[in-house]
C-alpha atoms as a PDB file:
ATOM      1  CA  UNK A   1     -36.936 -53.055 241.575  1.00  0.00           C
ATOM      2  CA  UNK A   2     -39.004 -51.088 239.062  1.00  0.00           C
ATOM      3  CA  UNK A   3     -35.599 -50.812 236.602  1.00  0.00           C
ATOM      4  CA  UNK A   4     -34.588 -54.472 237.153  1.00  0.00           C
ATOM      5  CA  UNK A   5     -38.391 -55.065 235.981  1.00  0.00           C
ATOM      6  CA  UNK A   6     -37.618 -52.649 233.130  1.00  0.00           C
ATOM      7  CA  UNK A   7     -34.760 -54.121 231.696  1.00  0.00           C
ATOM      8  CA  UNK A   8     -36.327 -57.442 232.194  1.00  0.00           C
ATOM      9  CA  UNK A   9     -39.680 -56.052 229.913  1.00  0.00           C
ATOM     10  CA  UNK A  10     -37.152 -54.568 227.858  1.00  0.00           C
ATOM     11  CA  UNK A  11     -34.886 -58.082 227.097  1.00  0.00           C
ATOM     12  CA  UNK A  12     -37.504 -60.222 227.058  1.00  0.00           C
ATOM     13  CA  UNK A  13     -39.989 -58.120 224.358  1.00  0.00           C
ATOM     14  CA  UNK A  14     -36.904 -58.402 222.434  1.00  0.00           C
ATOM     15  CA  UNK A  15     -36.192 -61.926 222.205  1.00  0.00           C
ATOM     16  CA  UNK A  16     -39.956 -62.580 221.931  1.00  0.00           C
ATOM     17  CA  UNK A  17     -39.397 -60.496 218.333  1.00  0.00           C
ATOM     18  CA  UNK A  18     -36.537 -61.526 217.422  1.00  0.00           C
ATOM     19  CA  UNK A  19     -38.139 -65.285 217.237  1.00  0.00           C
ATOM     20  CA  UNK A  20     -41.199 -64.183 215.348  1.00  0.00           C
ATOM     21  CA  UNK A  21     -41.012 -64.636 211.450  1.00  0.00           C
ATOM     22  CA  UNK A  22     -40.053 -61.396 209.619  1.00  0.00           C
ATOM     23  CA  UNK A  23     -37.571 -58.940 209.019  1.00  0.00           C
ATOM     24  CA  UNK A  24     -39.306 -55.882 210.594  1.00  0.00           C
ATOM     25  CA  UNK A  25     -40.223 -57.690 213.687  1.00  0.00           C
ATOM     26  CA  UNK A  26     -36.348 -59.118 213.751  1.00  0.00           C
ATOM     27  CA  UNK A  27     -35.588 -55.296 213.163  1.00  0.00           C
ATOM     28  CA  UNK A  28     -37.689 -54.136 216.447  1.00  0.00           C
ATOM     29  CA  UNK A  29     -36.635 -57.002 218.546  1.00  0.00           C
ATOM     30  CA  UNK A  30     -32.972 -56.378 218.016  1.00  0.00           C
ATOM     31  CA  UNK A  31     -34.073 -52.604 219.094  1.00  0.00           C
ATOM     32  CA  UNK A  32     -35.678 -53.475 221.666  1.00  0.00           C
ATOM     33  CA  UNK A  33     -33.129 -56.366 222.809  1.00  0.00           C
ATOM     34  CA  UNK A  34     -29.912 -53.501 222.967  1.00  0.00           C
ATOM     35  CA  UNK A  35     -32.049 -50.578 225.007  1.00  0.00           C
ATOM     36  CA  UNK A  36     -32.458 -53.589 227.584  1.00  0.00           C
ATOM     37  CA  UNK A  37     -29.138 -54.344 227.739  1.00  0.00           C
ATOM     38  CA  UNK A  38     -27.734 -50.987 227.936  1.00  0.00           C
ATOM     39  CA  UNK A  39     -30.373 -50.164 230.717  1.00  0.00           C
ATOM     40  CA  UNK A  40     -28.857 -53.153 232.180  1.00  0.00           C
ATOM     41  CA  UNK A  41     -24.860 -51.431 231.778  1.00  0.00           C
ATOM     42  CA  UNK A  42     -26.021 -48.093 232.824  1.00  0.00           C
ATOM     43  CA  UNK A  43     -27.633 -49.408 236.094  1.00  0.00           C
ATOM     44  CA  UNK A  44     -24.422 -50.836 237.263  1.00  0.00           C
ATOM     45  CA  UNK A  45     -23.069 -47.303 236.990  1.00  0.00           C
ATOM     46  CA  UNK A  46     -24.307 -46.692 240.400  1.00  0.00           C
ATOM     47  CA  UNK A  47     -27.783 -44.838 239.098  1.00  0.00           C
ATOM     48  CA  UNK A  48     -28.588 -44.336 242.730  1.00  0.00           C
ATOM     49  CA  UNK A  49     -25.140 -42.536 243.604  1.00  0.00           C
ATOM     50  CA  UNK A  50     -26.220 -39.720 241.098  1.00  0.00           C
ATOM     51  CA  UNK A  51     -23.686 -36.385 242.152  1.00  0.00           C
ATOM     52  CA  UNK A  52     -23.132 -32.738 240.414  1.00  0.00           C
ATOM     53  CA  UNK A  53     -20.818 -33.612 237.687  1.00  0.00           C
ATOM     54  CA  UNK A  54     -19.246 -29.986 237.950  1.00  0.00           C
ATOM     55  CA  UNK A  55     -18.817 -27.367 240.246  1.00  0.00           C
ATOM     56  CA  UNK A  56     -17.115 -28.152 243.515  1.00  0.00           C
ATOM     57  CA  UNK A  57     -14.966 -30.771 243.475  1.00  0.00           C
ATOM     58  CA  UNK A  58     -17.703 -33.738 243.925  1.00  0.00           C
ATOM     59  CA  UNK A  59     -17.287 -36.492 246.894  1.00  0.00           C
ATOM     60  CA  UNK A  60     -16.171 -39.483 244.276  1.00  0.00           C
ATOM     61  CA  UNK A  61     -17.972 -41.666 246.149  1.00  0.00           C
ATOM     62  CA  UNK A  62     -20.985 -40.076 245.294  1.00  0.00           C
ATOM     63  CA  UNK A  63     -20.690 -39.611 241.718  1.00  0.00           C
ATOM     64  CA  UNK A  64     -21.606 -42.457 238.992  1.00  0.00           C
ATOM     65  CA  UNK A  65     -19.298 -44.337 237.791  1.00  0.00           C
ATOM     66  CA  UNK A  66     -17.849 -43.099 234.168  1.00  0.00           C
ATOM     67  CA  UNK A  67     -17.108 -46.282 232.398  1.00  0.00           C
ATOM     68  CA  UNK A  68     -20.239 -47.749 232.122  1.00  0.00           C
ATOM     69  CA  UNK A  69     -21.720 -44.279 230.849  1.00  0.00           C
ATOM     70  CA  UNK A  70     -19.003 -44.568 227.702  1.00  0.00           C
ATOM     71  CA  UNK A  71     -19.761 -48.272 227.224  1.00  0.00           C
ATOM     72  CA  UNK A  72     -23.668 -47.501 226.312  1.00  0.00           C
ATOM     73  CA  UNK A  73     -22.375 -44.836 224.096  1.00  0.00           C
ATOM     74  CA  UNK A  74     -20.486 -47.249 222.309  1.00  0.00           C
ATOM     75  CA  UNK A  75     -23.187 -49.762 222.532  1.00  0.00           C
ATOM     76  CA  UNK A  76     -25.717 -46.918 221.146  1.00  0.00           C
ATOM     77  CA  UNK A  77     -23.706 -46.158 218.442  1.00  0.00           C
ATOM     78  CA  UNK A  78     -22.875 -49.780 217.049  1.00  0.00           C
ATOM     79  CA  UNK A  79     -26.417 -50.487 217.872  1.00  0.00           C
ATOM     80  CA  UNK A  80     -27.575 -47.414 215.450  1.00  0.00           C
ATOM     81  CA  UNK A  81     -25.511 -49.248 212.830  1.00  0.00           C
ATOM     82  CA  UNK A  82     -26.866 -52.517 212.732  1.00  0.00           C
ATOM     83  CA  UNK A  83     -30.027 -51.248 212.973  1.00  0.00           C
ATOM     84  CA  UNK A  84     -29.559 -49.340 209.688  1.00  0.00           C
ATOM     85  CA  UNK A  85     -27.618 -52.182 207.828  1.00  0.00           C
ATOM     86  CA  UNK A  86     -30.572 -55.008 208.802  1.00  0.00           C
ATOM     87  CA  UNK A  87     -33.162 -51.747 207.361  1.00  0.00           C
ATOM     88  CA  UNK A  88     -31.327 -51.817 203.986  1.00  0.00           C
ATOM     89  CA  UNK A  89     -31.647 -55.895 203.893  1.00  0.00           C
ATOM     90  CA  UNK A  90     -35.056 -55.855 204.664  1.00  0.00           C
ATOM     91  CA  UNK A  91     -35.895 -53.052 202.119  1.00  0.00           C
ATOM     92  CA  UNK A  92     -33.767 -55.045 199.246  1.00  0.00           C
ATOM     93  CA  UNK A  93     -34.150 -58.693 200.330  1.00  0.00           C
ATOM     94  CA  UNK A  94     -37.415 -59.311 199.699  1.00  0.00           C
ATOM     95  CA  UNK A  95     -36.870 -58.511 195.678  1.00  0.00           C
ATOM     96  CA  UNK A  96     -36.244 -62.302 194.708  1.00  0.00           C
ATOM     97  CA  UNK A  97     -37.479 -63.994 197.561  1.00  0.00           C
ATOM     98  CA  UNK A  98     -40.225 -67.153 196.417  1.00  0.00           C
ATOM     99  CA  UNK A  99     -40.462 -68.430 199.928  1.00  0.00           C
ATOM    100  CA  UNK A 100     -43.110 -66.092 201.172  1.00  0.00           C
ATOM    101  CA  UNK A 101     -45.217 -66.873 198.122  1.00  0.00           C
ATOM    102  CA  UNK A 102     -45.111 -70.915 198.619  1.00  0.00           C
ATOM    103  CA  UNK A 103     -45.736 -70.559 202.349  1.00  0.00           C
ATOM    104  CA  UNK A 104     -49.278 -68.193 201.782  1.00  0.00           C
ATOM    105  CA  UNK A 105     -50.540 -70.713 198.855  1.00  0.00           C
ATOM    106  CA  UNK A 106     -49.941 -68.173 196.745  1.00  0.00           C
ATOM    107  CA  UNK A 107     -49.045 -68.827 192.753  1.00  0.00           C
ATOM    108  CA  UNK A 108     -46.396 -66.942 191.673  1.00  0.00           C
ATOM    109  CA  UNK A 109     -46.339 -64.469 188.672  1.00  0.00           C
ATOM    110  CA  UNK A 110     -44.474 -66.671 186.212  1.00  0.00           C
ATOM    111  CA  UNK A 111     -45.633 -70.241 185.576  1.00  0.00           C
ATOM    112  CA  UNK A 112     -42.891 -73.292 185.751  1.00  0.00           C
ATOM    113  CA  UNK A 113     -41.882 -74.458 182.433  1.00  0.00           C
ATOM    114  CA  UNK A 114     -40.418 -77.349 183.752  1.00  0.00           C
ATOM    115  CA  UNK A 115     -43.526 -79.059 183.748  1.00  0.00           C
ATOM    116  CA  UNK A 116     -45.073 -78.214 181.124  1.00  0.00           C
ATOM    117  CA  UNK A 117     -46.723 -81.514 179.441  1.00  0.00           C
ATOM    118  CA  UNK A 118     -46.654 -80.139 176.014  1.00  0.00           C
ATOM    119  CA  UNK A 119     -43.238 -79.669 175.830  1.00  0.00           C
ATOM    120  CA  UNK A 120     -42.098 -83.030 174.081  1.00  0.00           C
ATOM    121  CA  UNK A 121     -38.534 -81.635 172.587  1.00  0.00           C
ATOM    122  CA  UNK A 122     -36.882 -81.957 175.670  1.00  0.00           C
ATOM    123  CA  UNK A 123     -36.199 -78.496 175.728  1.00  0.00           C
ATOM    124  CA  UNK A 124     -38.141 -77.331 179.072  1.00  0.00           C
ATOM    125  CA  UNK A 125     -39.165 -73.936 177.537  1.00  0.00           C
ATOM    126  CA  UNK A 126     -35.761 -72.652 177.049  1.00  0.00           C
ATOM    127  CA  UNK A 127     -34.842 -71.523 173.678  1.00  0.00           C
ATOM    128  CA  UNK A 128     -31.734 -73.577 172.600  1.00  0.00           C
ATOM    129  CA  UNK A 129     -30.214 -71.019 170.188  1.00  0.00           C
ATOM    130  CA  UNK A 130     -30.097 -68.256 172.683  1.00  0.00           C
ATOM    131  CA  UNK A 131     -27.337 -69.086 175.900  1.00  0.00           C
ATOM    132  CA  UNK A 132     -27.936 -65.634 177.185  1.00  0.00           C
ATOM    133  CA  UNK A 133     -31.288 -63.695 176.550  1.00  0.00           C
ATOM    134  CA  UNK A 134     -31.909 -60.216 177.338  1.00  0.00           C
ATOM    135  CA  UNK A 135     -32.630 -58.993 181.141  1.00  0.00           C
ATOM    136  CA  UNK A 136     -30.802 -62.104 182.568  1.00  0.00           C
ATOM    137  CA  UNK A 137     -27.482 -60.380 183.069  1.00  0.00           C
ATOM    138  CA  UNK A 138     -26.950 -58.592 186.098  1.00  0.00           C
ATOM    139  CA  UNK A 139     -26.274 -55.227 184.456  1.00  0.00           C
ATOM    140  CA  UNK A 140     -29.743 -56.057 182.182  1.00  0.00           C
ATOM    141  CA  UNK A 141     -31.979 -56.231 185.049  1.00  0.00           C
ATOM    142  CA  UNK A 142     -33.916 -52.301 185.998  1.00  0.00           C
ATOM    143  CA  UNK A 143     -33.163 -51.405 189.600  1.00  0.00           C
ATOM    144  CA  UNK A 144     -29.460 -53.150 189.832  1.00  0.00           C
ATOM    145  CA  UNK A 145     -27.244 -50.084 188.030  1.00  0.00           C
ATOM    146  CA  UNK A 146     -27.636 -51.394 184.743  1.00  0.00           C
ATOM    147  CA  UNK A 147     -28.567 -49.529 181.804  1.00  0.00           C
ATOM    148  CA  UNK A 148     -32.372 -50.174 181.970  1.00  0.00           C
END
């Protein structure tokens, strides 16, 4: 009862996280979402049936069942991976993201030019004689491998 309530704990703190807004709480719900679910493989191993795995030749009926053990390895592994993929788009993704700003009232750092009332040219604020200024390529920009 106590590791059905476990698992249970386990699952649902995971999905609870996984709904909440964020990339580290997505992070810690995925976490916490695959140690529920292998908890939930490795306790149809036959946890209760625990035998000596060497020595004597063991009673097979009283030893756990093998396949299960290997599929939670796998699971822990690929788990591990994901984990560390969705840590490198959390630490990167938030570089260029305006959302966050618009949904805190926040102003962001660089004013719109778009509507700016003195601009009567028609221009917007972009300088016409220029089609690519400095720092707008990709290999321009500090941080992305560029020169900079």
């Amino acid at each position: 009862m106590a590791l059905a309530l476990t698992v249970g704990v386990l699952i649902g703190g995971g999905v609870f996280m996984m709904l909440r807004r964020g990339m580290v709480r997505l992070i810690i719900g995925f976490a916490l979402l695959s140690h529920g679910v292998n908890l939930l493989i490795m306790s149809t191993g036959g946890i209760d049936r625990r035998g000596e795995p060497l020595g004597s030749s063991p009673d097979p009926a009283t030893t756990a069942d093998a396949l299960p053990q290997a599929f939670v390895l796998t699971a822990i592994v690929i788990a591990f991976a994901i984990t560390m993929y969705m840590l490198v788009l959390a630490v990167t993704g938030d570089e260029d993201d305006d959302t966050d700003l618009e949904l805190t009232g926040r102003e962001m750092e660089t004013p719109d030019l778009m509507d700016d009332p003195a601009d009567s040219a028609g221009t917007h604020g972009a300088a016409p004689a220029d089609p690519d200024p400095v720092g707008t390529r990709p290999e321009q920009r500090p941080g992305r491998g560029g020169r900079a």
